[in-house]
PDB file of N, CA and C in Angstrom:
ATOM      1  N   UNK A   1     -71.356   3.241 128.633  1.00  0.00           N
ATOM      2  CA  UNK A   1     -70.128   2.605 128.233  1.00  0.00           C
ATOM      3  C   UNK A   1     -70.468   1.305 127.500  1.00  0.00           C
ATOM      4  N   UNK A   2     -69.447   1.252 126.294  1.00  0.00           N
ATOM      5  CA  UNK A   2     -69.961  -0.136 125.635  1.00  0.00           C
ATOM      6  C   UNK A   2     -68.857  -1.043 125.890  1.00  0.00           C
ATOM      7  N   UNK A   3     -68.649  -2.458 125.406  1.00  0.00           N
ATOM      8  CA  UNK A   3     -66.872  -2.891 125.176  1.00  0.00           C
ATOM      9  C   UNK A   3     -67.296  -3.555 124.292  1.00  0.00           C
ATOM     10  N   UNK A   4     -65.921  -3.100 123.090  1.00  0.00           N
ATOM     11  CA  UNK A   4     -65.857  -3.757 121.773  1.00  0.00           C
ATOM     12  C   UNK A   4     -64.428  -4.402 121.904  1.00  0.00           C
ATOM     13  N   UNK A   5     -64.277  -5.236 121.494  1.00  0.00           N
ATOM     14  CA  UNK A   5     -63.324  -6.864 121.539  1.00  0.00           C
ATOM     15  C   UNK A   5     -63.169  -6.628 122.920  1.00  0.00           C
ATOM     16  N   UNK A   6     -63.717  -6.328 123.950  1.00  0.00           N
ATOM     17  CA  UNK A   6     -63.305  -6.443 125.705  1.00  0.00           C
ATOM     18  C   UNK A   6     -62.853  -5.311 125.719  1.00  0.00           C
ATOM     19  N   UNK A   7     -62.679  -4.790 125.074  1.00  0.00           N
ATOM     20  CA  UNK A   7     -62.136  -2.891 125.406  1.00  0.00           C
ATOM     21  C   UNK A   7     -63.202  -1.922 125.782  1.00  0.00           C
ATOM     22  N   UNK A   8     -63.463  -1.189 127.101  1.00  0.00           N
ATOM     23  CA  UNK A   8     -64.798  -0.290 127.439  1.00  0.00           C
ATOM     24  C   UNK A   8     -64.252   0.621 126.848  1.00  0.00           C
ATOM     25  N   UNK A   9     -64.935   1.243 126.682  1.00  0.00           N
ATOM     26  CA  UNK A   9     -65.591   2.820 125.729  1.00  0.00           C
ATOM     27  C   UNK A   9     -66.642   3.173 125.727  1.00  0.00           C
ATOM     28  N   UNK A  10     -65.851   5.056 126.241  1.00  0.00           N
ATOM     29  CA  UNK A  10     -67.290   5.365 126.474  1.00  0.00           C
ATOM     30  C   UNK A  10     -67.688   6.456 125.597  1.00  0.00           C
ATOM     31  N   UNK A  11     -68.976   5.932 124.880  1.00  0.00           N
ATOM     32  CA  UNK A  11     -69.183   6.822 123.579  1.00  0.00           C
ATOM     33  C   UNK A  11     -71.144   7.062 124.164  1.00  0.00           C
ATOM     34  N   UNK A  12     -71.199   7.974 123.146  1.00  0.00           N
ATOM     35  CA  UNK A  12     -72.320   8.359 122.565  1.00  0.00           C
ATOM     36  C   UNK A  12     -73.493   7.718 122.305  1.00  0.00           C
ATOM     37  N   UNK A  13     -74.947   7.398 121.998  1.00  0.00           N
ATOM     38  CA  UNK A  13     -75.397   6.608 121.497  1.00  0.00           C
ATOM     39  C   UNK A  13     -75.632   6.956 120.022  1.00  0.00           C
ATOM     40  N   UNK A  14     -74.610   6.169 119.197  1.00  0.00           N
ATOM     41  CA  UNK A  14     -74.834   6.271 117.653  1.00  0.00           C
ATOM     42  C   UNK A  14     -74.889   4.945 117.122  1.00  0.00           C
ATOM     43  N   UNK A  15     -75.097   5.277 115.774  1.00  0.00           N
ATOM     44  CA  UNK A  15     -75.476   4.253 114.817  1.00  0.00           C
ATOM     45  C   UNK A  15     -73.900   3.003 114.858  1.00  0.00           C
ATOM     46  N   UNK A  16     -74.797   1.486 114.790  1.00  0.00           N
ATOM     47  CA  UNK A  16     -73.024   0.948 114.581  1.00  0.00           C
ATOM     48  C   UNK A  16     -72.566   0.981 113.400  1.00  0.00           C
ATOM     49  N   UNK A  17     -73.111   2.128 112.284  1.00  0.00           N
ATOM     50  CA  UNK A  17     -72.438   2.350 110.864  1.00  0.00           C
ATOM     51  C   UNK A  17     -71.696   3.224 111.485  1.00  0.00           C
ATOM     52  N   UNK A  18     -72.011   4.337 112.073  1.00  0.00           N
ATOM     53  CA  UNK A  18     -71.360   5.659 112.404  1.00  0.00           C
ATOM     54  C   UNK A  18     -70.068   5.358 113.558  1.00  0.00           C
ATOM     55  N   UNK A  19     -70.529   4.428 114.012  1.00  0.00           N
ATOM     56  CA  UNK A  19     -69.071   3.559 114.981  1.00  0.00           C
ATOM     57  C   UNK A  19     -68.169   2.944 114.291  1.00  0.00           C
ATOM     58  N   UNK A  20     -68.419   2.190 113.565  1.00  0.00           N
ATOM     59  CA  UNK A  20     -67.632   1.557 112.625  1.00  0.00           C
ATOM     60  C   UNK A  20     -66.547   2.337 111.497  1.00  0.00           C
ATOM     61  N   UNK A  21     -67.504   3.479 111.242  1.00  0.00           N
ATOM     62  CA  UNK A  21     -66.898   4.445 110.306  1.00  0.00           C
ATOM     63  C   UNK A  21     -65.759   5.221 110.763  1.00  0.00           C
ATOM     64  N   UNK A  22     -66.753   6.314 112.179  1.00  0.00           N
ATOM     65  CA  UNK A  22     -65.525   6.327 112.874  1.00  0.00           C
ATOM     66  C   UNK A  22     -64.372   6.070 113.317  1.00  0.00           C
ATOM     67  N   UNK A  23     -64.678   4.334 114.070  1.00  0.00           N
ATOM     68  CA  UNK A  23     -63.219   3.760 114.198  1.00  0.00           C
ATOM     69  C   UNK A  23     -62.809   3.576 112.974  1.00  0.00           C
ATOM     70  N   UNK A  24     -62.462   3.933 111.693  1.00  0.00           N
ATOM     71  CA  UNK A  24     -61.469   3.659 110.405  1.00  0.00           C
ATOM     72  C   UNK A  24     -61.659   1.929 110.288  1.00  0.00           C
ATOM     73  N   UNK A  25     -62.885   1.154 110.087  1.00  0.00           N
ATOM     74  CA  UNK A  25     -63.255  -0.068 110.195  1.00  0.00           C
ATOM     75  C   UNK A  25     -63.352  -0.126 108.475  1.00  0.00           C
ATOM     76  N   UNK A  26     -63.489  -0.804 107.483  1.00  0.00           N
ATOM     77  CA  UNK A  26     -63.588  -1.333 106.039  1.00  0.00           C
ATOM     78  C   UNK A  26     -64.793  -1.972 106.564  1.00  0.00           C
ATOM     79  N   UNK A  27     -66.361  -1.658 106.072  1.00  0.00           N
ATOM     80  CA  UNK A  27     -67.708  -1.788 106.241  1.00  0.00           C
ATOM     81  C   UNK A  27     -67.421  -3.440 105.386  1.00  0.00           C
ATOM     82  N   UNK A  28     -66.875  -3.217 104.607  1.00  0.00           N
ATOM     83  CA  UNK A  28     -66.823  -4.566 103.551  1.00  0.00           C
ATOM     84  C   UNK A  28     -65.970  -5.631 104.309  1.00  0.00           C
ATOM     85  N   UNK A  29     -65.199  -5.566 104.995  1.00  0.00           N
ATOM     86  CA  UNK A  29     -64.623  -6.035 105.285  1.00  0.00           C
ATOM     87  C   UNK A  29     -64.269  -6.797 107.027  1.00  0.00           C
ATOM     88  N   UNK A  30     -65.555  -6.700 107.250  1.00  0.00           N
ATOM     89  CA  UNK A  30     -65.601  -6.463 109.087  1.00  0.00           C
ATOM     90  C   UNK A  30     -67.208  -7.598 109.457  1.00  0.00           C
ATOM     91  N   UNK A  31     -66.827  -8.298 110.117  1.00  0.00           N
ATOM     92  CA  UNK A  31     -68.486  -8.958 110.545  1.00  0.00           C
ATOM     93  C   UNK A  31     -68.996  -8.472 111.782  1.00  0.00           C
ATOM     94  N   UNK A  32     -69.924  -8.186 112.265  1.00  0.00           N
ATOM     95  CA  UNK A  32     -69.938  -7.449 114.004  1.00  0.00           C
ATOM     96  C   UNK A  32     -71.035  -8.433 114.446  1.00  0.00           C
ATOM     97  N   UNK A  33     -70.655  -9.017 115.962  1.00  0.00           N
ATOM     98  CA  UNK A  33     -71.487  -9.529 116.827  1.00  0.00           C
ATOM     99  C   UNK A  33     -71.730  -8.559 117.901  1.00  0.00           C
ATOM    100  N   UNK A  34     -73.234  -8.324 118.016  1.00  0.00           N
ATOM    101  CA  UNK A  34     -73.698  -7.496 119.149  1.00  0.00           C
ATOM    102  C   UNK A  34     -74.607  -8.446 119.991  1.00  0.00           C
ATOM    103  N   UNK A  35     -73.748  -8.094 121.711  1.00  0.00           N
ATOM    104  CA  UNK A  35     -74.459  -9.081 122.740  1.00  0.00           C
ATOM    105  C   UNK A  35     -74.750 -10.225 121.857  1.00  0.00           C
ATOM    106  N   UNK A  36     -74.101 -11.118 121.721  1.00  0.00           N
ATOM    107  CA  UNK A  36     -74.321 -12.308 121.575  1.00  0.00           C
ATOM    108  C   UNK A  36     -74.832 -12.582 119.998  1.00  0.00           C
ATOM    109  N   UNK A  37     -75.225 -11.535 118.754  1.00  0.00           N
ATOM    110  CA  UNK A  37     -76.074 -12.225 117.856  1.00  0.00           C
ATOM    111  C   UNK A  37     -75.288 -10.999 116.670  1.00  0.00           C
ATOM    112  N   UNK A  38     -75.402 -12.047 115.511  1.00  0.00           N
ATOM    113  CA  UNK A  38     -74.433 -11.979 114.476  1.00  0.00           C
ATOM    114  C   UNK A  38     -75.340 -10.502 113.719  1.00  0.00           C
ATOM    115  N   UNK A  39     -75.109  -9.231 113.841  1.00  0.00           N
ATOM    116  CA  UNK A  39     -75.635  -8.481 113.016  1.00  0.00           C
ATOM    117  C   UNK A  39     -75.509  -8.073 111.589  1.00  0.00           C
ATOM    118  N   UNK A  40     -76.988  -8.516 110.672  1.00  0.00           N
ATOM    119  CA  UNK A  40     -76.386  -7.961 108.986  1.00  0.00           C
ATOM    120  C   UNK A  40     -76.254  -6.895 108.717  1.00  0.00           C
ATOM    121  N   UNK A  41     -75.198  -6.881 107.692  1.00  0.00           N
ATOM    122  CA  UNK A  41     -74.663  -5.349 107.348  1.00  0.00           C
ATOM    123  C   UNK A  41     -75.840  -4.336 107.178  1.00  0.00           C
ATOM    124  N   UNK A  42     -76.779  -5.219 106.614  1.00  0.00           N
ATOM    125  CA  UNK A  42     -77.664  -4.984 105.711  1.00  0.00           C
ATOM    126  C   UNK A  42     -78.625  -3.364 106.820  1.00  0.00           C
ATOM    127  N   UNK A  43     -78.179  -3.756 108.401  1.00  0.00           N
ATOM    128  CA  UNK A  43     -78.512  -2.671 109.254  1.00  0.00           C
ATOM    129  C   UNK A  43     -77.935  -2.220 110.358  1.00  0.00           C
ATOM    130  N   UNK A  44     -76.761  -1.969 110.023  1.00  0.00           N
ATOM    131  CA  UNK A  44     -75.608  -1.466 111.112  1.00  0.00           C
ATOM    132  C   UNK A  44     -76.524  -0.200 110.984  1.00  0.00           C
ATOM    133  N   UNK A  45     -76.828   0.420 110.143  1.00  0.00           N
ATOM    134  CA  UNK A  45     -77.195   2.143 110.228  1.00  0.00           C
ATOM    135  C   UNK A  45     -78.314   2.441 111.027  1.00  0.00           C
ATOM    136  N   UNK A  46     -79.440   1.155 111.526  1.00  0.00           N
ATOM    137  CA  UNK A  46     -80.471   0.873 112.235  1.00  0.00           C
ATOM    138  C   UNK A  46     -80.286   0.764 113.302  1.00  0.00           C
ATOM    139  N   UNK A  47     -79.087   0.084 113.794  1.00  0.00           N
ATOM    140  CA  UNK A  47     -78.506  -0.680 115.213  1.00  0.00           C
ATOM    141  C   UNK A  47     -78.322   0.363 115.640  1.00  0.00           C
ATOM    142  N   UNK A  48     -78.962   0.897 116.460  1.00  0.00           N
ATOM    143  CA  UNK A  48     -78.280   2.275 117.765  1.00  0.00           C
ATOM    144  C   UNK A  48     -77.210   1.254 118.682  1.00  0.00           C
ATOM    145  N   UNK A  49     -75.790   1.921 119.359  1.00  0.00           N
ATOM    146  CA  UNK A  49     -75.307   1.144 120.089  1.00  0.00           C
ATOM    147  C   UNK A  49     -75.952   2.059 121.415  1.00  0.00           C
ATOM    148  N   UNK A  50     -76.246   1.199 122.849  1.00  0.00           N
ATOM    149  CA  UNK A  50     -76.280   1.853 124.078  1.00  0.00           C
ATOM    150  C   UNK A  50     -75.575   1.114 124.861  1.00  0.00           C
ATOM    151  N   UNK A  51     -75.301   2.261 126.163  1.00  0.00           N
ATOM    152  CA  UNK A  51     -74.928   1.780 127.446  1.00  0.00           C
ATOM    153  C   UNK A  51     -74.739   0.300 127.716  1.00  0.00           C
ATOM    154  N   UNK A  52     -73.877  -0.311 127.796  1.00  0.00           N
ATOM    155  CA  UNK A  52     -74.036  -1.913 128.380  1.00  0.00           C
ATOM    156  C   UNK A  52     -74.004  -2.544 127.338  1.00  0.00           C
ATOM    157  N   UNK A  53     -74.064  -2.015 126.402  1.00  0.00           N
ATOM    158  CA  UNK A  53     -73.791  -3.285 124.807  1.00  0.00           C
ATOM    159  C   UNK A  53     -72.174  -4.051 124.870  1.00  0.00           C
ATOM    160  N   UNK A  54     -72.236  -5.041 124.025  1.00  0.00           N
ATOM    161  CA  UNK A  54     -70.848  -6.011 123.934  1.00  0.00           C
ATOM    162  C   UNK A  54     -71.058  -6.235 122.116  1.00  0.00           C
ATOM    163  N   UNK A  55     -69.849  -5.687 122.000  1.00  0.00           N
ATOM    164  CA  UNK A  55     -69.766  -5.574 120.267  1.00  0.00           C
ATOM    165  C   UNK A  55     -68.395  -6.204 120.359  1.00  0.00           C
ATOM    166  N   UNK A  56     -68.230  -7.365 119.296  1.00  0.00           N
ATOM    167  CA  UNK A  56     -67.243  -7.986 118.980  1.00  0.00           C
ATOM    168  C   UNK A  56     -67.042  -7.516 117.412  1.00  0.00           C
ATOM    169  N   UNK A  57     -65.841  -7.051 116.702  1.00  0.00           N
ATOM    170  CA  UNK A  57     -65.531  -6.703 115.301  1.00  0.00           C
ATOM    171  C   UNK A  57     -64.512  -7.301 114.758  1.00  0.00           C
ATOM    172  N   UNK A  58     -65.079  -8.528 113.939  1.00  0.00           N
ATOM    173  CA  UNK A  58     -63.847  -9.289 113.318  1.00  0.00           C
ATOM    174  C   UNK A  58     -63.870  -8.662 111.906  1.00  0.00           C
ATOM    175  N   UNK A  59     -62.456  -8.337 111.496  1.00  0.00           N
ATOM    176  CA  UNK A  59     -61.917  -7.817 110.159  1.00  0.00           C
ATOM    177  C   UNK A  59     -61.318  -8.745 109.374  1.00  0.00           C
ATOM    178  N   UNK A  60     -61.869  -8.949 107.994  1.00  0.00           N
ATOM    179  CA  UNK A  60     -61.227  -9.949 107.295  1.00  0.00           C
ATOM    180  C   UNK A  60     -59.761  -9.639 106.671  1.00  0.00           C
ATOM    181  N   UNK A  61     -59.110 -10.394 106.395  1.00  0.00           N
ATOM    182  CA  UNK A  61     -57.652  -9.692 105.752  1.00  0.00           C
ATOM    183  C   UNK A  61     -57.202 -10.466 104.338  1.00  0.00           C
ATOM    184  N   UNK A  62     -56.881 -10.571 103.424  1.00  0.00           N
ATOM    185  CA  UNK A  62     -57.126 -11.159 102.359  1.00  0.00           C
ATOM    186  C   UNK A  62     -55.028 -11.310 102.073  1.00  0.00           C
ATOM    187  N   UNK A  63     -54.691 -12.202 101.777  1.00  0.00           N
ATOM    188  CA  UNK A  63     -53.313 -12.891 102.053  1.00  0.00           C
ATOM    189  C   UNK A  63     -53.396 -14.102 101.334  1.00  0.00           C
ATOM    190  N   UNK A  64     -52.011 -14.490 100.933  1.00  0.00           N
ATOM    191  CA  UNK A  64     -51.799 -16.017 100.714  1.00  0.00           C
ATOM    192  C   UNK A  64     -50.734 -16.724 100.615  1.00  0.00           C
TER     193      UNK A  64
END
């Protein structure tokens, strides 16, 4: 089980591109903190999520 913004879920161990994608997330548009440390986009597809992880997903929104 992981929790992303404090929400548990219990998934799979996949990529946090393939999480992100899944949840209908805008890759461009989203910053992700895992356990504590700011991850670059540059390797969400690297990042396996497991058991016990804490993923925070802030989405930018563009307005004025």
């Amino acid at each position: 089980m992981i929790k992303v913004n404090g929400k548990e879920i219990d998934i799979k161990e996949i990529s946090l591109e393939e999480y992100l994608t899944d949840s209908k997330y805008d890759l461009k548009r989203v910053a992700v903190e895992l356990n504590g440390e700011i991850v670059p986009k540059s390797i969400y597809n690297q990042v396996i999520l497991k058991d016990g992880d804490h993923i925070e997903v802030v989405s930018f929104v563009g307005g004025g």
